[in-house]
Each structure stands twice: as C-alpha cells, then as structure tokens.
PDB file of N, CA and C in Angstrom:
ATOM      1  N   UNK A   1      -4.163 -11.850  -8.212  1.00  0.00           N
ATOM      2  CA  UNK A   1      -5.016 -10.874  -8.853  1.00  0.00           C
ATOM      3  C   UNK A   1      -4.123  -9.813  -9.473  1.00  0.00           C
ATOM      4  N   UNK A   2      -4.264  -9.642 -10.856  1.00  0.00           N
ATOM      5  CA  UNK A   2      -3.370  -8.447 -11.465  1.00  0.00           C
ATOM      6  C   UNK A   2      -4.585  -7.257 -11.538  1.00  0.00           C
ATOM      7  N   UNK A   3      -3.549  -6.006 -11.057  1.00  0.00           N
ATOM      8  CA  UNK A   3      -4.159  -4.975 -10.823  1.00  0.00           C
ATOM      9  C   UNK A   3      -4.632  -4.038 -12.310  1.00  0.00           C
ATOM     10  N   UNK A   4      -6.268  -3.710 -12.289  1.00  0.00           N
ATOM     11  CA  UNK A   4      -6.248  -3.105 -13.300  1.00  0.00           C
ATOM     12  C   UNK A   4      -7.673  -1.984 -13.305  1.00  0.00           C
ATOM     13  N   UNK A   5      -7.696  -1.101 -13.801  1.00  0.00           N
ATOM     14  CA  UNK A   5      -8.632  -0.194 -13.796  1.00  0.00           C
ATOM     15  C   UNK A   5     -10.290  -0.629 -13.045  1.00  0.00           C
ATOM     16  N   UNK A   6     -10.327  -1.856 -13.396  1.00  0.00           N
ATOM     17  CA  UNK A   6     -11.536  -3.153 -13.250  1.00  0.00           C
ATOM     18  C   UNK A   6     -11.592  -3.183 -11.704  1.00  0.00           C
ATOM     19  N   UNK A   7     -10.449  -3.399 -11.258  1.00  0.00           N
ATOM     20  CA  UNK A   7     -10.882  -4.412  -9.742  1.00  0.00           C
ATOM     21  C   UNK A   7     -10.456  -3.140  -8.666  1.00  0.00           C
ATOM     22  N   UNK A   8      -9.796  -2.076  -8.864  1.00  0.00           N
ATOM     23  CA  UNK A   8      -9.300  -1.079  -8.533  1.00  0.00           C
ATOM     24  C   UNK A   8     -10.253  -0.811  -6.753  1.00  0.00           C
ATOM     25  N   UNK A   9     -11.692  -0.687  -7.525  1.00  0.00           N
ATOM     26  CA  UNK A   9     -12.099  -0.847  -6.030  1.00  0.00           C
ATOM     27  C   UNK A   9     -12.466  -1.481  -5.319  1.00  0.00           C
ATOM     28  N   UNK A  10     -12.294  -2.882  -6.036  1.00  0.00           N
ATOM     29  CA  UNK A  10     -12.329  -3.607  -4.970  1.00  0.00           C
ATOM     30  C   UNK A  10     -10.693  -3.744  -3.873  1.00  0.00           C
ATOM     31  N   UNK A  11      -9.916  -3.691  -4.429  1.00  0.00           N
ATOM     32  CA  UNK A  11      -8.820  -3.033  -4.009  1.00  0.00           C
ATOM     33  C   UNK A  11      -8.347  -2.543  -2.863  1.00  0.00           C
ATOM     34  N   UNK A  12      -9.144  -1.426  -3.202  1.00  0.00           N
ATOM     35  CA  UNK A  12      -9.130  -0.307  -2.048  1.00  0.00           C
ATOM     36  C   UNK A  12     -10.726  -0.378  -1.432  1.00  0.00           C
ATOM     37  N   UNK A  13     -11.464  -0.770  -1.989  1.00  0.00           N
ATOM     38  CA  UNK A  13     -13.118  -0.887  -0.769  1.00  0.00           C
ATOM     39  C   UNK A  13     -12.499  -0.870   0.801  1.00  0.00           C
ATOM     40  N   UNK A  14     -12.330  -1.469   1.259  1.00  0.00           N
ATOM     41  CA  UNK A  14     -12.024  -1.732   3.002  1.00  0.00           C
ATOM     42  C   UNK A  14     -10.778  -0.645   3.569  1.00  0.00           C
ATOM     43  N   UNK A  15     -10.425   0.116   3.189  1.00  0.00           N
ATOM     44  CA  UNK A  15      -9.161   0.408   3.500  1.00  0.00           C
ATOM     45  C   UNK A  15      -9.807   1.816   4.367  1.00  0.00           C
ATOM     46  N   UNK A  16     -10.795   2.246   4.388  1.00  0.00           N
ATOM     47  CA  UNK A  16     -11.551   3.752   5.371  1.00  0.00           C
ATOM     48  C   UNK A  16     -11.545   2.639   6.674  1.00  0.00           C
ATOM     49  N   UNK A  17     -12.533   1.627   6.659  1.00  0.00           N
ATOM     50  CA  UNK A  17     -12.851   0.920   7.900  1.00  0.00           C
ATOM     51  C   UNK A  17     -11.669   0.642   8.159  1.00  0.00           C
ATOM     52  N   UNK A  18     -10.739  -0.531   7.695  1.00  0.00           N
ATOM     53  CA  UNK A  18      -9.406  -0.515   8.361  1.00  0.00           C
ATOM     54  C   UNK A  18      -8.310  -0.017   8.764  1.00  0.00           C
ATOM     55  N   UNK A  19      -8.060   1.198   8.330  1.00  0.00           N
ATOM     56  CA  UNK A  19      -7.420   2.273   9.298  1.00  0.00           C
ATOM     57  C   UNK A  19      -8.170   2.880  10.405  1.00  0.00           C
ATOM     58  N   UNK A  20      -9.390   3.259  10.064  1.00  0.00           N
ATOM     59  CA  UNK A  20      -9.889   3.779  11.081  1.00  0.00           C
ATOM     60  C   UNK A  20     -10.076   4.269  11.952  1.00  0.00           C
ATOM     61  N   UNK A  21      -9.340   5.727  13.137  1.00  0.00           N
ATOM     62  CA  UNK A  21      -9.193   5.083  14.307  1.00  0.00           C
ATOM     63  C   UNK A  21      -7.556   4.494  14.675  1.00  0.00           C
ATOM     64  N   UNK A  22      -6.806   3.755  13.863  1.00  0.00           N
ATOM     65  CA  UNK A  22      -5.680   3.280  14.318  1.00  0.00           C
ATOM     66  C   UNK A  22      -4.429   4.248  13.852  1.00  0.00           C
ATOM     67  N   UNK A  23      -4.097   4.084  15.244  1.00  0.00           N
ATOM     68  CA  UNK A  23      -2.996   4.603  15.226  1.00  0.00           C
ATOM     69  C   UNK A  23      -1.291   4.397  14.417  1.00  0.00           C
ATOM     70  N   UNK A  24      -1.531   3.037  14.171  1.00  0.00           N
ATOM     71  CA  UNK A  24      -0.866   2.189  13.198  1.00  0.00           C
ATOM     72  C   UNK A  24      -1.397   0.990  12.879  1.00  0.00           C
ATOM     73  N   UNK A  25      -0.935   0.404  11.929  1.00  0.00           N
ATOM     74  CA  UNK A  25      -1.427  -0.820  11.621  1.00  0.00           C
ATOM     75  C   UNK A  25      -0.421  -1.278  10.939  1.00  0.00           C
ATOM     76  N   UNK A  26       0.219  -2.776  10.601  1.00  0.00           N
ATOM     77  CA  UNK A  26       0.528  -3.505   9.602  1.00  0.00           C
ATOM     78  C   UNK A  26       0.551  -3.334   8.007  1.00  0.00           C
ATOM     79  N   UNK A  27       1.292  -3.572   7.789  1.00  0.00           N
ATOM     80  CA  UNK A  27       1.769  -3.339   5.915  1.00  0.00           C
ATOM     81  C   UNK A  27       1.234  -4.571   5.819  1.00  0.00           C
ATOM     82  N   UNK A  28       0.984  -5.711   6.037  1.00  0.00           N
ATOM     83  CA  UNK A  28       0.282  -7.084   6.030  1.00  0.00           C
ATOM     84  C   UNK A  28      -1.126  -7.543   6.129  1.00  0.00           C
ATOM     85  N   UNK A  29      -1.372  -6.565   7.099  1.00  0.00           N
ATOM     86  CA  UNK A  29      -2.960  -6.558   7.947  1.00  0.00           C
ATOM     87  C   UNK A  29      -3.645  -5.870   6.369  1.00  0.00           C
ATOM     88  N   UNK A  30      -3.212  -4.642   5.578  1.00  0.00           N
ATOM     89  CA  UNK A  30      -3.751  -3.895   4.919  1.00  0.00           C
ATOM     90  C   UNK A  30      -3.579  -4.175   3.534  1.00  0.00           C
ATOM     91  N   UNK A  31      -2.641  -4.414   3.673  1.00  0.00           N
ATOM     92  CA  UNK A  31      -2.528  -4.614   1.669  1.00  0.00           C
ATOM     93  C   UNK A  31      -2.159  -6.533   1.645  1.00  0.00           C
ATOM     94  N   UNK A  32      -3.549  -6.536   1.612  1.00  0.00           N
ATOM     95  CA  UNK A  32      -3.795  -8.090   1.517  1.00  0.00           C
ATOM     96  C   UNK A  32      -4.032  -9.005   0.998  1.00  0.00           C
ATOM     97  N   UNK A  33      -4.293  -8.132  -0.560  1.00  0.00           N
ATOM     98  CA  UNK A  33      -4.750  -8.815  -1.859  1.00  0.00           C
ATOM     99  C   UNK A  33      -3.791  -9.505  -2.636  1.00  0.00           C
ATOM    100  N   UNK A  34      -3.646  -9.648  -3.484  1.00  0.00           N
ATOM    101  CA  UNK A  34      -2.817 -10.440  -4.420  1.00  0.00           C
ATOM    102  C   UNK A  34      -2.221  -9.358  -5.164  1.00  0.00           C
ATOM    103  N   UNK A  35      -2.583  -8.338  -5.138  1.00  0.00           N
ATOM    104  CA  UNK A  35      -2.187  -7.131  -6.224  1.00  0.00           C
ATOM    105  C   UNK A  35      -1.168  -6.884  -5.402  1.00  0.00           C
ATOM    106  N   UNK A  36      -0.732  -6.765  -4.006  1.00  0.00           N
ATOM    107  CA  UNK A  36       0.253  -6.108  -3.297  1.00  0.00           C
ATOM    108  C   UNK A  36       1.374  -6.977  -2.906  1.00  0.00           C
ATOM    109  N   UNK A  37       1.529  -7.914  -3.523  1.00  0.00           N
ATOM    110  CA  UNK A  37       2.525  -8.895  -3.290  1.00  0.00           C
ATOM    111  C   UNK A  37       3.774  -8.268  -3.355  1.00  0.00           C
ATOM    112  N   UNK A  38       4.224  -7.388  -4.788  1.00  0.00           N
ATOM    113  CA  UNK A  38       5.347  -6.794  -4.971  1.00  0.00           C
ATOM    114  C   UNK A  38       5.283  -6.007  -3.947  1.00  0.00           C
ATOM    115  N   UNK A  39       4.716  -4.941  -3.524  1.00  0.00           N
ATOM    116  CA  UNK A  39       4.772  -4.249  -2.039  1.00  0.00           C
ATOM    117  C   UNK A  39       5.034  -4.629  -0.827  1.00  0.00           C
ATOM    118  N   UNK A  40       4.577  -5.813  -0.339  1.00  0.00           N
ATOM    119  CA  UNK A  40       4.964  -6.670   0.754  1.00  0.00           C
ATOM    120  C   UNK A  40       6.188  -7.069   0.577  1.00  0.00           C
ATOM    121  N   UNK A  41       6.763  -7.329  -0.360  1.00  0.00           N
ATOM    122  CA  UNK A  41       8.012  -7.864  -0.379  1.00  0.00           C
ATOM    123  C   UNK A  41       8.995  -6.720  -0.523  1.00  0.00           C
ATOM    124  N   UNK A  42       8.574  -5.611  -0.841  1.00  0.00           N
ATOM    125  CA  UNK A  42       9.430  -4.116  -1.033  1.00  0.00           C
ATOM    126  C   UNK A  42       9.875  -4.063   0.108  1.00  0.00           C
ATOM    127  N   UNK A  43       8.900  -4.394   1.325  1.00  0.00           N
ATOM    128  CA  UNK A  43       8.632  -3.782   2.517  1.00  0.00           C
ATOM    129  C   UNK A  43       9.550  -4.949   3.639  1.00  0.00           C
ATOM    130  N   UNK A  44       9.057  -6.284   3.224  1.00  0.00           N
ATOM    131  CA  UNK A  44       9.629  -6.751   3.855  1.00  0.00           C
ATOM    132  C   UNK A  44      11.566  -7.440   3.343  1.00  0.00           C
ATOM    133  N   UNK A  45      11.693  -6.661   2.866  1.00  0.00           N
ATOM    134  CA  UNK A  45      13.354  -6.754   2.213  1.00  0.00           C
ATOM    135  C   UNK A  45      13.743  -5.516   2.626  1.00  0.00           C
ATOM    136  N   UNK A  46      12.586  -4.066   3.196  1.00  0.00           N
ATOM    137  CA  UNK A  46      13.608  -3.138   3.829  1.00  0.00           C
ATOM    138  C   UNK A  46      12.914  -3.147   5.339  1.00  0.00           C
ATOM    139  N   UNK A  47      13.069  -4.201   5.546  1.00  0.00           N
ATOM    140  CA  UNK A  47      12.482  -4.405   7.281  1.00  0.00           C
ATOM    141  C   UNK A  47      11.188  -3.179   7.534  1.00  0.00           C
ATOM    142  N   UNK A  48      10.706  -3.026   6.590  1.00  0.00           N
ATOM    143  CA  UNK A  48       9.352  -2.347   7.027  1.00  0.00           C
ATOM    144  C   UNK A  48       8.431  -2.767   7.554  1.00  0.00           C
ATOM    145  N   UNK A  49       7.542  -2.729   8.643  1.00  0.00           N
ATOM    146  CA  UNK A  49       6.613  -4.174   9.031  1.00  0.00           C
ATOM    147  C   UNK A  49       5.757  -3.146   9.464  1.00  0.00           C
ATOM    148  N   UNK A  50       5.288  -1.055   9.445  1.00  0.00           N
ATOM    149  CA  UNK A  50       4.016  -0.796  10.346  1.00  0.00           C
ATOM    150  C   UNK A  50       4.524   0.487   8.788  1.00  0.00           C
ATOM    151  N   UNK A  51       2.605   0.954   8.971  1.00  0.00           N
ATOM    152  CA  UNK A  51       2.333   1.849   7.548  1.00  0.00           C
ATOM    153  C   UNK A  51       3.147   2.883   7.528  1.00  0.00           C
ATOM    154  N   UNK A  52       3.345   3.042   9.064  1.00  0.00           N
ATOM    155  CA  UNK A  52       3.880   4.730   9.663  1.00  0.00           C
ATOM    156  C   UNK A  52       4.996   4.443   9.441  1.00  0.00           C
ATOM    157  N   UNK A  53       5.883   3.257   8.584  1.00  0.00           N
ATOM    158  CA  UNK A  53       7.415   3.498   8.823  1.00  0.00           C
ATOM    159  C   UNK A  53       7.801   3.392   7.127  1.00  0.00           C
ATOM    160  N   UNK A  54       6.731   3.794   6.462  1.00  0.00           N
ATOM    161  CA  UNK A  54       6.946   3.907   5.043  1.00  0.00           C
ATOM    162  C   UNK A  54       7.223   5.603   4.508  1.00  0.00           C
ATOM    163  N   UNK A  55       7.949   5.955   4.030  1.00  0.00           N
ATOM    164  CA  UNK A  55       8.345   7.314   3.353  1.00  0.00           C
ATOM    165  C   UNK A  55       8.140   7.349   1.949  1.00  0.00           C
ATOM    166  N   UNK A  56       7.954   8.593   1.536  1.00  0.00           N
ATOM    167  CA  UNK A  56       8.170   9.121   0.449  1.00  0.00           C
ATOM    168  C   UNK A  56       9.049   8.669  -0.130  1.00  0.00           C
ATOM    169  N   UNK A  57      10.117   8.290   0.304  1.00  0.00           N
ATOM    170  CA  UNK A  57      11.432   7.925  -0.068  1.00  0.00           C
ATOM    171  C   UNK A  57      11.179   6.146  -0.719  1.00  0.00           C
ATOM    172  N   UNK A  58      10.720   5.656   0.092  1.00  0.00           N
ATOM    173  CA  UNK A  58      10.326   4.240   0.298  1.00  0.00           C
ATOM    174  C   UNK A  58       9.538   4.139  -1.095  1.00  0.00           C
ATOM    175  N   UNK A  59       8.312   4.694  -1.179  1.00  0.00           N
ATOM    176  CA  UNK A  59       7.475   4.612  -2.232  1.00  0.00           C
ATOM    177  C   UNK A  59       8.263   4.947  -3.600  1.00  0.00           C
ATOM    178  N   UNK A  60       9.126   6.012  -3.653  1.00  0.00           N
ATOM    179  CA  UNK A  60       9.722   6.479  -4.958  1.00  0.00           C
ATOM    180  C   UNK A  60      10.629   5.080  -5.517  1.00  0.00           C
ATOM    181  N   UNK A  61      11.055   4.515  -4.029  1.00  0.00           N
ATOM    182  CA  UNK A  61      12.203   3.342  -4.633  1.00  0.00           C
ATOM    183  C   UNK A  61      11.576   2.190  -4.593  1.00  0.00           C
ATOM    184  N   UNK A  62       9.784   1.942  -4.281  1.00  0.00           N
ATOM    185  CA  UNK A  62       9.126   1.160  -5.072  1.00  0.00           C
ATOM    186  C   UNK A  62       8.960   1.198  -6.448  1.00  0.00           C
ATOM    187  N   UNK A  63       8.726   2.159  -6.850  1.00  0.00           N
ATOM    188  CA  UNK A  63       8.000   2.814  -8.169  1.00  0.00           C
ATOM    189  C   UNK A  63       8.867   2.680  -8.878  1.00  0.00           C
ATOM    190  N   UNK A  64      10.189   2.607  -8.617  1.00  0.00           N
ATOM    191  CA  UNK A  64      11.229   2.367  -9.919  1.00  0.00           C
ATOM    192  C   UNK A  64      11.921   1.044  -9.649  1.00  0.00           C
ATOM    193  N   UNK A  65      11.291   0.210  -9.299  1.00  0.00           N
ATOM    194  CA  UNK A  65      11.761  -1.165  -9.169  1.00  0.00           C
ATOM    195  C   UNK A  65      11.025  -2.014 -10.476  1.00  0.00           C
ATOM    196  N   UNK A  66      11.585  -3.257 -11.256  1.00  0.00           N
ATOM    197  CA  UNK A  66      11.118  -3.364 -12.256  1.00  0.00           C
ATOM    198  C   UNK A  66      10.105  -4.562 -11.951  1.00  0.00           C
ATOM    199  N   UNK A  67       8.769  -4.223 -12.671  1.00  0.00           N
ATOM    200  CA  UNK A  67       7.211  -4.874 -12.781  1.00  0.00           C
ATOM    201  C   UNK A  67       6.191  -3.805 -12.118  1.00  0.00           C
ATOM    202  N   UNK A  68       6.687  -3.049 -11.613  1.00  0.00           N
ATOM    203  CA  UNK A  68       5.982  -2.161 -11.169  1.00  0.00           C
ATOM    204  C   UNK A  68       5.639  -1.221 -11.428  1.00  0.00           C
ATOM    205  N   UNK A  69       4.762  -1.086 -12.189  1.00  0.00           N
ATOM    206  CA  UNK A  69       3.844   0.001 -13.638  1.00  0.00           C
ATOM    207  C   UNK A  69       3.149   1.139 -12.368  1.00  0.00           C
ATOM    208  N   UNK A  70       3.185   2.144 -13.113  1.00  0.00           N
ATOM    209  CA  UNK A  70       2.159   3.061 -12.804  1.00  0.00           C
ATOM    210  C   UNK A  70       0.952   2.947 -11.934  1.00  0.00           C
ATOM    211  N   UNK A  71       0.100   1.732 -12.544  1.00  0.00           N
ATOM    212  CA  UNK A  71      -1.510   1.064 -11.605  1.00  0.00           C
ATOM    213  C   UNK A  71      -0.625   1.073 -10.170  1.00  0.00           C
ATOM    214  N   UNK A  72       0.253  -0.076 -10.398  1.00  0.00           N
ATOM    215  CA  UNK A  72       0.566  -0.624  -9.161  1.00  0.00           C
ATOM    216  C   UNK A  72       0.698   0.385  -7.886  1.00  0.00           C
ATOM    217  N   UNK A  73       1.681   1.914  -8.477  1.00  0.00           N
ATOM    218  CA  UNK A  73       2.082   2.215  -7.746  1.00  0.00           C
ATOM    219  C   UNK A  73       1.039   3.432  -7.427  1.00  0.00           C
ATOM    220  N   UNK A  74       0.398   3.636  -8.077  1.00  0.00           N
ATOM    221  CA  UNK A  74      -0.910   4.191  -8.184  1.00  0.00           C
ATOM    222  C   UNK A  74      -2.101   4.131  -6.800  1.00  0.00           C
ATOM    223  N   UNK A  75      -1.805   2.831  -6.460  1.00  0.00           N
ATOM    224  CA  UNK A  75      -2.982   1.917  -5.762  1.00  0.00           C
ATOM    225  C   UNK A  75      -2.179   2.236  -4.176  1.00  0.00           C
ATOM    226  N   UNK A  76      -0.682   1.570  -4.523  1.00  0.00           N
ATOM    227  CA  UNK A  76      -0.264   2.160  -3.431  1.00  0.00           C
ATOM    228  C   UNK A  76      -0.115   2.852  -2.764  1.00  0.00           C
ATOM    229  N   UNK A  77       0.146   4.069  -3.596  1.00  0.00           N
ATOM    230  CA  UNK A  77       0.132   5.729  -2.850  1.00  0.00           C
ATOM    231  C   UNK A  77      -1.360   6.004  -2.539  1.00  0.00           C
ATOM    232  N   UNK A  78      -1.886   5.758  -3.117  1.00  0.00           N
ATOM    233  CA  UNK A  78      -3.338   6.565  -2.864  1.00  0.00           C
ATOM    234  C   UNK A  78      -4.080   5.216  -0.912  1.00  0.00           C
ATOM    235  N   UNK A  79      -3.374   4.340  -0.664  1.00  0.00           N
ATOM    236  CA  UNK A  79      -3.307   3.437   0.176  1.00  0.00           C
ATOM    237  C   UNK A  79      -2.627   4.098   1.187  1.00  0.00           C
ATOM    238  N   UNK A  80      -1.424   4.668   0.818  1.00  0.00           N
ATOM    239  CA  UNK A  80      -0.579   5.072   2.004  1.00  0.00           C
ATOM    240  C   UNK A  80      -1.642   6.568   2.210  1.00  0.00           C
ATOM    241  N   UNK A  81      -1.726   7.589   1.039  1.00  0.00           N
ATOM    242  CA  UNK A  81      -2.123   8.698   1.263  1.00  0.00           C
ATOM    243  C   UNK A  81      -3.441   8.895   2.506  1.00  0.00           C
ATOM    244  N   UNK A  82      -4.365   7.666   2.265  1.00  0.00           N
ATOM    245  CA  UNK A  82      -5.814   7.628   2.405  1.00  0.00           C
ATOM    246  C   UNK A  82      -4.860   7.212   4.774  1.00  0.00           C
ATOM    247  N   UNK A  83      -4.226   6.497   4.638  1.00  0.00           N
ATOM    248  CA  UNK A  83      -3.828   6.118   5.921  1.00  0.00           C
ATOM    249  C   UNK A  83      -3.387   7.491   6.812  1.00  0.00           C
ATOM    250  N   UNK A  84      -2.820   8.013   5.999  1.00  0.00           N
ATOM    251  CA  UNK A  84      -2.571   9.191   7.058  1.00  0.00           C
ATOM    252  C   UNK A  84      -2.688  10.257   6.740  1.00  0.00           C
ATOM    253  N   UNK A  85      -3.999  10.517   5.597  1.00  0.00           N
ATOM    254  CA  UNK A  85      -5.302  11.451   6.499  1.00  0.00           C
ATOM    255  C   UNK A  85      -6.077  10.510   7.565  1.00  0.00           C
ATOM    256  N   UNK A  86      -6.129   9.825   7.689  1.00  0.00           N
ATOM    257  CA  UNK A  86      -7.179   9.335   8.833  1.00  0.00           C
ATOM    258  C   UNK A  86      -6.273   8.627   9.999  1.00  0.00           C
ATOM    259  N   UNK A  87      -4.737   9.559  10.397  1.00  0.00           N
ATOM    260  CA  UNK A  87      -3.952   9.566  11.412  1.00  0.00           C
ATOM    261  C   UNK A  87      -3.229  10.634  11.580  1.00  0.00           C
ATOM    262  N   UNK A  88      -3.884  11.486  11.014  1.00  0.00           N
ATOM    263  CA  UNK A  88      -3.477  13.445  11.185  1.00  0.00           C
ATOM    264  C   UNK A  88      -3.580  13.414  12.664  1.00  0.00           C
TER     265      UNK A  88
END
C-alpha cells in the first residue's frame, strides 16, 4: 500500500485502541501496514524492536533516508507522537 492523503486514515484508524493502556508495545505489532515497510526496516537495521526505544534522533535519520517523502514521515511521527501521549 503506498501512502497517500487517501488511505491516511485508514493508516492510522487503530492506533488509540492499540496503544492503549500499554506500557510498550512493538514497532511490528503497530505499524503493520504496507505503508511502514521502510520504517520496520529503519528500525530493524538499528536493532530497534519496542516504540519506547525510538528518538527524535531516530525519526530525523528516518526522514532523510532516500524514498522517504514527507507523507511517509508524516504518518510516522504523528504514530510515534499519538503513542506517547497515551504513555505520559
């Protein structure tokens, strides 16, 4: 699935219920679509494997990796952002 203004919420639909409540969760469990492929593999090439072990840092040196437009990284942050308000 290529990510685009269109499918955006479907995207992100599930992502309130699946954090939820947790204290951590999986970079796998959550970004599960086809749009997050480049992310999973960001993650799993810097041994990242739980949401809570992603940084600012992490995301910036997604965002300038090449195929990875604006949407993409767009979807992501607002993914990580939405996770920890609801693990304040």
């Amino acid at each position: 699935m290529s990510l685009n203004k269109a499918n955006l919420n479907d995207v992100t639909a599930g992502l309130n219920d699946a954090t939820a409540g947790l204290a951590d969760v999986t970079i796998e469990s959550i970004c599960t679509c086809g749009g997050f492929n480049s992310f999973r593999d960001y993650c799993l090439q810097n041994n990242l494997t739980m949401l809570s072990e992603v940084t600012e840092k992490h995301l910036e040196a997604y965002k300038n990796l090449k195929g990875v437009g604006t949407m993409k990284y767009q979807i992501v942050k607002e993914k990580m952002d939405m996770y920890h308000q609801n693990n304040e």
